[in-house]
N, C-alpha and C. Protein backbone atom coordinates (compact mmCIF):
# COMPACT_ATOMS: atom_id res chain seq x y z
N UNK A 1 -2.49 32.59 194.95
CA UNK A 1 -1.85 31.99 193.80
C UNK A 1 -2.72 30.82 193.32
N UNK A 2 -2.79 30.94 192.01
CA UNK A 2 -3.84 29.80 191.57
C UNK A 2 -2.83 28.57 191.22
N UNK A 3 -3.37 27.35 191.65
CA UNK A 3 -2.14 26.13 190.91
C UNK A 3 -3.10 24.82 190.62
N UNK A 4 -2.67 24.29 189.57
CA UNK A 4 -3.22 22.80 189.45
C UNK A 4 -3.19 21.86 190.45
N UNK A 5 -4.56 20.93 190.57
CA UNK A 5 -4.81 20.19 191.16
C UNK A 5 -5.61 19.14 190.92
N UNK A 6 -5.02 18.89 189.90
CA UNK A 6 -5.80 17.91 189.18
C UNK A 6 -5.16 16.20 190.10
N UNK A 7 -3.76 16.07 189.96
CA UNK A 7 -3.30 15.25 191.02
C UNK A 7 -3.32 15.13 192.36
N UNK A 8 -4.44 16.33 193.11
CA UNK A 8 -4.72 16.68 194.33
C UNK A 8 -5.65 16.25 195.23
N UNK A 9 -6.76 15.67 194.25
CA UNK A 9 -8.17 15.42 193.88
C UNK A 9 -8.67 14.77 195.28
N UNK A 10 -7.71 13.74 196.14
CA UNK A 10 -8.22 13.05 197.04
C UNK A 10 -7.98 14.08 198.23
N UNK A 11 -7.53 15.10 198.19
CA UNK A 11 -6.91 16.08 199.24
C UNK A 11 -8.09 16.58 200.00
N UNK A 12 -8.59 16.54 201.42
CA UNK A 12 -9.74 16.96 202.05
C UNK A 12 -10.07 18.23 201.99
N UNK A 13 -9.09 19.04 201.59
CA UNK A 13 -9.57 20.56 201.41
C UNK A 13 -10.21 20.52 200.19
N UNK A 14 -9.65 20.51 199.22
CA UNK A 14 -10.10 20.23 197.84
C UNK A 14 -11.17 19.45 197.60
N UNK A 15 -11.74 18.12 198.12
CA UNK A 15 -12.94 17.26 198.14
C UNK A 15 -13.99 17.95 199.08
N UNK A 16 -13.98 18.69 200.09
CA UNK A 16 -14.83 19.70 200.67
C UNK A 16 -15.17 20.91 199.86
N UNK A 17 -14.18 21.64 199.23
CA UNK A 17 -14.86 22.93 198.33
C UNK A 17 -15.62 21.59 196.79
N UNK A 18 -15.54 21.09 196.18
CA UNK A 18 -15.96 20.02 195.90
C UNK A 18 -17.85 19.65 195.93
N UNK A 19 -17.29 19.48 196.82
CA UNK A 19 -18.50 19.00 197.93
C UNK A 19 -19.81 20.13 197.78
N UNK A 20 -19.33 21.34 198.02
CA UNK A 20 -19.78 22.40 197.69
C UNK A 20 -20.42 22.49 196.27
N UNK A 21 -19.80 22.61 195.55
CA UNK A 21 -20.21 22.72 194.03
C UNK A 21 -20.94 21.44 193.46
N UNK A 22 -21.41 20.50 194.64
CA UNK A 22 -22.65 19.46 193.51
C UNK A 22 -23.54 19.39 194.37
N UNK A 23 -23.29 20.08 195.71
CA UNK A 23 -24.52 20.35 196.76
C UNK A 23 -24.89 19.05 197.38
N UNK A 24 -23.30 18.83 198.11
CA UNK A 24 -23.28 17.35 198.96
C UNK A 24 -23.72 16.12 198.71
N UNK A 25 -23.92 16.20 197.13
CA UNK A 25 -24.47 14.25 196.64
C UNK A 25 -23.01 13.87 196.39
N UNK A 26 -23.23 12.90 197.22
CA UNK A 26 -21.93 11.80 197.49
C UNK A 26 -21.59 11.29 195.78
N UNK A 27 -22.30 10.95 195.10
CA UNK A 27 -22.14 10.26 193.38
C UNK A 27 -21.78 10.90 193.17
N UNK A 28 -22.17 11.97 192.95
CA UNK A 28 -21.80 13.47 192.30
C UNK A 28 -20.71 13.84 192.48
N UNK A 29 -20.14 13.86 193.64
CA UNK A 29 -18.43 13.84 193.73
C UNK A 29 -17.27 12.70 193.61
N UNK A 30 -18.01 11.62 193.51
CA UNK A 30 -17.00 10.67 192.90
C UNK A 30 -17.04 10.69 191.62
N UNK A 31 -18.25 11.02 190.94
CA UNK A 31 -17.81 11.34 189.55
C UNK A 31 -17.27 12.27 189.10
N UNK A 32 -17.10 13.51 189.84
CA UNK A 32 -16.24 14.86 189.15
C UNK A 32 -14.87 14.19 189.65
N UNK A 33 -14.97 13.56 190.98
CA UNK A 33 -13.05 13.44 191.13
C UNK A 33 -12.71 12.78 190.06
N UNK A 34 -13.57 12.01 190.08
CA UNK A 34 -12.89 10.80 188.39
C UNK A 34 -12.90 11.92 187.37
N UNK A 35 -13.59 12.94 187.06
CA UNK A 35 -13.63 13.67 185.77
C UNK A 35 -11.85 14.52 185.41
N UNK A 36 -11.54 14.76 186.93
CA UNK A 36 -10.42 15.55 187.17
C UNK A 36 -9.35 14.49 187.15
N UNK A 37 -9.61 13.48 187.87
CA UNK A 37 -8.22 12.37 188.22
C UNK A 37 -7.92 11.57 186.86
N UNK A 38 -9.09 11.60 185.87
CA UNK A 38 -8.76 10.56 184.87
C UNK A 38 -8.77 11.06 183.92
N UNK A 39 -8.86 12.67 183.27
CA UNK A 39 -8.96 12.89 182.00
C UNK A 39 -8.15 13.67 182.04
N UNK A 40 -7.56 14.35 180.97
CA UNK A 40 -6.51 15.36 180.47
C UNK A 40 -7.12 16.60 180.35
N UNK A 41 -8.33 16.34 179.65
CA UNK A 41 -9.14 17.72 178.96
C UNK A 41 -10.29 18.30 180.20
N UNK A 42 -9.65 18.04 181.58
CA UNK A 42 -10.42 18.85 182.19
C UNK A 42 -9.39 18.97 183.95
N UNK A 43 -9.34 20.31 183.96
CA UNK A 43 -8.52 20.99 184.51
C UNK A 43 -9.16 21.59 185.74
N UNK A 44 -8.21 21.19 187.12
CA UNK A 44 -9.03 21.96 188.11
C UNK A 44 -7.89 22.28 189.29
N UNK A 45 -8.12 23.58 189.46
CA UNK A 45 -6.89 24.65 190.01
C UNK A 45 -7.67 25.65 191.29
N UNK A 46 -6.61 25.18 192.50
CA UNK A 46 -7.06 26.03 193.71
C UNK A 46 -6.28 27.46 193.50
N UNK A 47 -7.10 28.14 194.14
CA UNK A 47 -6.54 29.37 194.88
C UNK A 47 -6.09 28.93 196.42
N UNK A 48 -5.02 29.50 196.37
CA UNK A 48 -4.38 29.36 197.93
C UNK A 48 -3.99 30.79 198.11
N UNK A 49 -4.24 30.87 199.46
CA UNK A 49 -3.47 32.46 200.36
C UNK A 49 -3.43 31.84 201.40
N UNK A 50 -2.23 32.13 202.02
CA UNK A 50 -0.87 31.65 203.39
C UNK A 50 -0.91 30.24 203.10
N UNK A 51 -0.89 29.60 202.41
CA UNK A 51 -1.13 27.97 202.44
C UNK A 51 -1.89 27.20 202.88
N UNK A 52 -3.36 27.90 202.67
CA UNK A 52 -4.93 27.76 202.70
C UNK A 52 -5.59 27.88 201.56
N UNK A 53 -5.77 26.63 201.18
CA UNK A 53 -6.84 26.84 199.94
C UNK A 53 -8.18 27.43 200.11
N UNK A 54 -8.44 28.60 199.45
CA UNK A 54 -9.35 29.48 199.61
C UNK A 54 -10.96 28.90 198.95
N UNK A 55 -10.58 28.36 197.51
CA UNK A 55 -11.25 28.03 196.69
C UNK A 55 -11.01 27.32 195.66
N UNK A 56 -11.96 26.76 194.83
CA UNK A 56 -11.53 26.14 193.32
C UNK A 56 -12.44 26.41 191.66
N UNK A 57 -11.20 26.08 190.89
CA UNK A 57 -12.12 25.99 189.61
C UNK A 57 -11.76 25.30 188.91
N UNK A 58 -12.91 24.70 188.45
CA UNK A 58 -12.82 23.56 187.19
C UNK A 58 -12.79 24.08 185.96
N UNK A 59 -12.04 23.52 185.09
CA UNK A 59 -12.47 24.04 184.01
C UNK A 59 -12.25 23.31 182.44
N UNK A 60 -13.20 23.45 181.35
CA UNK A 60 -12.27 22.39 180.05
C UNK A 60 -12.81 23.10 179.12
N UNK A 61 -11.53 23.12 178.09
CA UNK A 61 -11.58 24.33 176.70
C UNK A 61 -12.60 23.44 175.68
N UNK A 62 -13.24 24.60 175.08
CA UNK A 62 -14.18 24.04 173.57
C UNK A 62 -13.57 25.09 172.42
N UNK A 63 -12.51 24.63 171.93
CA UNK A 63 -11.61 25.65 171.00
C UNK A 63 -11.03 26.41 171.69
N UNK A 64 -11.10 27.57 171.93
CA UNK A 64 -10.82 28.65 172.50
C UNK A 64 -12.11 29.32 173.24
N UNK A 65 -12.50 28.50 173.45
CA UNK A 65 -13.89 29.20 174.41
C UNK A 65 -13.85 28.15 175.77
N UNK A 66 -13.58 28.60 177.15
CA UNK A 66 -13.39 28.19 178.41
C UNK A 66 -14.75 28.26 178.67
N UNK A 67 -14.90 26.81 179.52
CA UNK A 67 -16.34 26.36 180.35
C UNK A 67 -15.83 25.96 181.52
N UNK A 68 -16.62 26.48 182.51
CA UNK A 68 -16.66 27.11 184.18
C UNK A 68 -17.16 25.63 184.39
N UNK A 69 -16.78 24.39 184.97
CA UNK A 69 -17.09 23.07 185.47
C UNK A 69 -17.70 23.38 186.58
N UNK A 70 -16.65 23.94 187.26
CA UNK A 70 -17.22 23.91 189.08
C UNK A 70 -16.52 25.40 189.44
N UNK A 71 -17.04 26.19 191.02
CA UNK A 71 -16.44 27.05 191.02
C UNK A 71 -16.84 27.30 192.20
N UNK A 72 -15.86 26.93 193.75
CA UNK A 72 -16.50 26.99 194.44
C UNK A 72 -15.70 27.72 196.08
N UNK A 73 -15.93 28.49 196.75
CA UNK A 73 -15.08 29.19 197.93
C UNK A 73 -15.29 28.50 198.96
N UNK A 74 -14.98 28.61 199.99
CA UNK A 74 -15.08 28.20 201.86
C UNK A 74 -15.93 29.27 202.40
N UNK A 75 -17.18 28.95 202.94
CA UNK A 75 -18.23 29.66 202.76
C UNK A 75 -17.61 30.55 203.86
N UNK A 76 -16.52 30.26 204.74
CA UNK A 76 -16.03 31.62 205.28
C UNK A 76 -15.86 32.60 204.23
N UNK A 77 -15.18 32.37 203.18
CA UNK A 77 -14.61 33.32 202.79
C UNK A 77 -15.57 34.02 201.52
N UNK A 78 -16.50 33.47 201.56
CA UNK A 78 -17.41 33.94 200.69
C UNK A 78 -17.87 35.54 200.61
N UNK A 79 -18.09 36.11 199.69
CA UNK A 79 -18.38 37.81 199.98
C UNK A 79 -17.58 38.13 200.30
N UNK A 80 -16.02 38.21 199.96
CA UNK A 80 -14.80 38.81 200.08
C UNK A 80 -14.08 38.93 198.74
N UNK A 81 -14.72 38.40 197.77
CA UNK A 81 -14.12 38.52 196.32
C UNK A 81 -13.44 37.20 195.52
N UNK A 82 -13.32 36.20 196.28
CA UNK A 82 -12.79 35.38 195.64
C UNK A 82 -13.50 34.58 194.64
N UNK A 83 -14.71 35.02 194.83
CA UNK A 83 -15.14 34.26 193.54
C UNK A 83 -14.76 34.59 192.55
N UNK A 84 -14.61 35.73 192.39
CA UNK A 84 -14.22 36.95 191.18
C UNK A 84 -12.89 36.78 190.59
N UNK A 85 -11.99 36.02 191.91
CA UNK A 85 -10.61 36.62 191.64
C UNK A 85 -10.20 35.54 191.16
N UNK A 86 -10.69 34.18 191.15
CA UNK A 86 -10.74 32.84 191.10
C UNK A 86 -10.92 33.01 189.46
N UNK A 87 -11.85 33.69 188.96
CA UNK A 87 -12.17 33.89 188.06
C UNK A 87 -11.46 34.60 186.56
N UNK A 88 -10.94 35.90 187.78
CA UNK A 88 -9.82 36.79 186.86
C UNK A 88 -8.44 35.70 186.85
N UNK A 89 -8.30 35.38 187.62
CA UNK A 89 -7.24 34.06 187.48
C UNK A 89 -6.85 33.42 186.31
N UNK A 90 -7.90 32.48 186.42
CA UNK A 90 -8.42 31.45 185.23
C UNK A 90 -8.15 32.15 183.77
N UNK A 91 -8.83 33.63 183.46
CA UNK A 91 -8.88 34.08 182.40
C UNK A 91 -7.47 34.50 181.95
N UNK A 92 -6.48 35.14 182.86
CA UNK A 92 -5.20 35.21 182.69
C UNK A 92 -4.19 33.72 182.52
N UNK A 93 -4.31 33.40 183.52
CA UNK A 93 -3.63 32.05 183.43
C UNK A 93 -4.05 31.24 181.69
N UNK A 94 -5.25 31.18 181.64
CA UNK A 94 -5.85 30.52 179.95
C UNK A 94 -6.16 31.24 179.37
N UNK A 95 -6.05 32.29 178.95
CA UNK A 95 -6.44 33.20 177.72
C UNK A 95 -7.22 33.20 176.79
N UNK A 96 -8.89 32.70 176.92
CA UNK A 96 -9.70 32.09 176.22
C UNK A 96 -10.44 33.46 175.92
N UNK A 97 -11.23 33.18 174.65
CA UNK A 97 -11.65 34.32 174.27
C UNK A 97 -13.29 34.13 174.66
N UNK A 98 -13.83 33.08 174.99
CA UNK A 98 -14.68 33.40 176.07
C UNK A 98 -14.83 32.38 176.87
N UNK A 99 -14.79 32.91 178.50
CA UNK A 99 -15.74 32.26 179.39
C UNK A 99 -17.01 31.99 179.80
N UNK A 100 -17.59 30.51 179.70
CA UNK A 100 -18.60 30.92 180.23
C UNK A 100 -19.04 29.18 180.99
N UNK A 101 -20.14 29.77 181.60
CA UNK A 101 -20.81 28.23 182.94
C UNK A 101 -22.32 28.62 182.46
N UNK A 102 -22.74 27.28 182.56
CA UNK A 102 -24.39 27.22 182.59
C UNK A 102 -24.45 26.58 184.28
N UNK A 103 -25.32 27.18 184.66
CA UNK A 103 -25.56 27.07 186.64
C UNK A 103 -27.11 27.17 186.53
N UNK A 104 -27.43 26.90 188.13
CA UNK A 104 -28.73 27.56 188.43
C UNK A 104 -29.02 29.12 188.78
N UNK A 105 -30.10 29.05 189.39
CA UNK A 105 -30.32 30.83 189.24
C UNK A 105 -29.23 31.25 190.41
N UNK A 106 -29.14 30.65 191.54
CA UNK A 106 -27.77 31.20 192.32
C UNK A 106 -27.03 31.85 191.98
N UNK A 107 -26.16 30.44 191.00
CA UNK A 107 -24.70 30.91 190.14
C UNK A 107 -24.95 31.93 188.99
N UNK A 108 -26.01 31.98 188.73
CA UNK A 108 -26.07 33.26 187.39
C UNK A 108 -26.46 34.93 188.01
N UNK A 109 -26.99 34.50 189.44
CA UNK A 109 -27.02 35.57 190.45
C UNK A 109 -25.27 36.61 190.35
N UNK A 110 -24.83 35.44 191.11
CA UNK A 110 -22.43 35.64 190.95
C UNK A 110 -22.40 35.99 189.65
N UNK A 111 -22.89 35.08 188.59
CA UNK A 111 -22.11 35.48 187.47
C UNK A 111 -22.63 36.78 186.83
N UNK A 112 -23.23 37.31 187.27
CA UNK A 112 -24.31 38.69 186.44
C UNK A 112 -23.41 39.55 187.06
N UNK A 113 -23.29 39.53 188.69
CA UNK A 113 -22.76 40.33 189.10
C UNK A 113 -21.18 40.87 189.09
N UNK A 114 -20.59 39.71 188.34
CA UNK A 114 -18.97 39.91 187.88
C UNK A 114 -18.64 39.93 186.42
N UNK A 115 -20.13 40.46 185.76
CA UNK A 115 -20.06 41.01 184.57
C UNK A 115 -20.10 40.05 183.48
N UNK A 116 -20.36 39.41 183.95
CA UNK A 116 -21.01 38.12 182.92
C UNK A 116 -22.31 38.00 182.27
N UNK A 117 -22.98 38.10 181.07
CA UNK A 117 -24.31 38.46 180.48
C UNK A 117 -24.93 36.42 180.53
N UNK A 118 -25.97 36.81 180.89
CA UNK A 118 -26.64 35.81 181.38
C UNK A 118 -27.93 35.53 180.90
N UNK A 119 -28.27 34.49 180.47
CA UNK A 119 -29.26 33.84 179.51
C UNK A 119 -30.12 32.61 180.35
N UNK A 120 -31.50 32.60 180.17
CA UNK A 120 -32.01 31.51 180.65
C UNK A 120 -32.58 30.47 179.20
N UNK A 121 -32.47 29.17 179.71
CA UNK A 121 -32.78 28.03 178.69
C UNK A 121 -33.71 27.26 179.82
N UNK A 122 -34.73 26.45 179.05
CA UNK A 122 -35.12 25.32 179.43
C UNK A 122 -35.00 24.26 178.55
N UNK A 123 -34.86 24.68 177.15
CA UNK A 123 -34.72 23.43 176.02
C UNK A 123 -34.14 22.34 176.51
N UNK A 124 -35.15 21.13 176.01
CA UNK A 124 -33.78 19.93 176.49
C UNK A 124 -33.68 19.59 178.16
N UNK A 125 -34.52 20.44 178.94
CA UNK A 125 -34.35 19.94 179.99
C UNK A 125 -35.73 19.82 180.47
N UNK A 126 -35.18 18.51 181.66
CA UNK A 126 -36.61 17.46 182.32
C UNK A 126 -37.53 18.76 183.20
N UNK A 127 -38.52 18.71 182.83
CA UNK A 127 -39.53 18.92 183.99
C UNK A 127 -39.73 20.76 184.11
N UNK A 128 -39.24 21.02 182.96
CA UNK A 128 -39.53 22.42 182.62
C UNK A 128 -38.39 23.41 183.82
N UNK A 129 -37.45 22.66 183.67
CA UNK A 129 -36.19 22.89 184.64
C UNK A 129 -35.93 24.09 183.96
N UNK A 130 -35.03 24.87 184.68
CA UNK A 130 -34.45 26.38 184.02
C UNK A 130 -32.92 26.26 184.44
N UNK A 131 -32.68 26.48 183.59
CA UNK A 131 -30.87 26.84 183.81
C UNK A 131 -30.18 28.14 182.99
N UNK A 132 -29.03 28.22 183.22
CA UNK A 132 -28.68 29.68 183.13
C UNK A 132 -27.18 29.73 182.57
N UNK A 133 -26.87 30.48 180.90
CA UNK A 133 -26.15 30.50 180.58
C UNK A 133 -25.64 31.37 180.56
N UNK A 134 -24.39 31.71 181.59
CA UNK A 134 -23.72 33.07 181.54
C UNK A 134 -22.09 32.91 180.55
N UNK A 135 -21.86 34.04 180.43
CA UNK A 135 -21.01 33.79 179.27
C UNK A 135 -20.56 35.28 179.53
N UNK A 136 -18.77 35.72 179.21
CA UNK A 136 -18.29 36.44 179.33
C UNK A 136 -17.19 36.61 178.19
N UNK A 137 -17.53 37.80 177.42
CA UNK A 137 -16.38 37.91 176.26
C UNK A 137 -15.15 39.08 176.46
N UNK A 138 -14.16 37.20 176.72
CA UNK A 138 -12.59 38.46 177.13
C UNK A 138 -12.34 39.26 175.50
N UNK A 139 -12.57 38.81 174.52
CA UNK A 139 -12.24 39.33 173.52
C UNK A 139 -12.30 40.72 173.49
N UNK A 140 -13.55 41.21 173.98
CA UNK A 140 -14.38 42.18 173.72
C UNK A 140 -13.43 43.11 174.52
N UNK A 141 -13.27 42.69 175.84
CA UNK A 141 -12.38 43.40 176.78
C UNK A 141 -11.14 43.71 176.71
N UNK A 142 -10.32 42.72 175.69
CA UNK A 142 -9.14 43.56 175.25
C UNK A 142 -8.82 44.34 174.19
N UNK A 143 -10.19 44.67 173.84
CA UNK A 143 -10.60 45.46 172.77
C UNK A 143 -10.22 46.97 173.20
């Protein structure tokens, strides 16, 4: 079951998957908890099964087009689907007519593979950095 947790934020399960998604820089997670604990327009919801949070996702609308903040499992449970399902979640629960996350090549690795069309950019970024815009149109799919 997916549920908000935006008021959850200091919760050790939740600050560990967290933790995960900025790749253990300590700043880096006091600034997303503040992103979640202090704003309205950005939303972040666990998956739980037996009353174990499995995983999380961040997320904040641009019109009707959903952006993937953070998105992250318990590396137990990784390669069992929850990234996916975390995902199909989100899209039901918010009904956006598209999803999409810019990640590194990892995350555009996941996102290619759960049917997400995926784009590389360097514009705009330091040091001839590459990042990766995947993007998924529910529109298309309830077509």
């Amino acid at each position: 079951m997916l549920v908000q947790v935006n008021d959850k934020i200091t919760d050790s399960q939740i600050r560990e998957l967290l933790e995960y998604a900025v790749f253990f820089d300590t700043d880096q997670l006091e600034h997303v908890c503040n992103l979640y604990k202090l704003t309205n327009d950005n939303e972040l919801y666990a998956l739980e099964d037996e009353g174990e949070i499995i995983g999380v996702v961040g997320c904040r609308y641009h019109s009707n087009d959903l952006e993937i903040l953070h998105l992250a499992v318990r590396p137990e449970d990784r390669l069992k689907g929850y990234g996916r399902g975390l995902l199909l979640e989100i899209l039901d629960k918010k009904n956006p007519d598209i999803l999409f996350a810019v990640t590194d090549e990892d995350g555009a690795d996941f996102y290619r593979n759960v049917g997400f069309e995926v784009t590389s950019f360097t514009e705009g970024l330091e040091n001839g950095r590459e990042l990766f815009r995947s993007v998924y149109r529910a529109e298309e799919e309830a077509e």
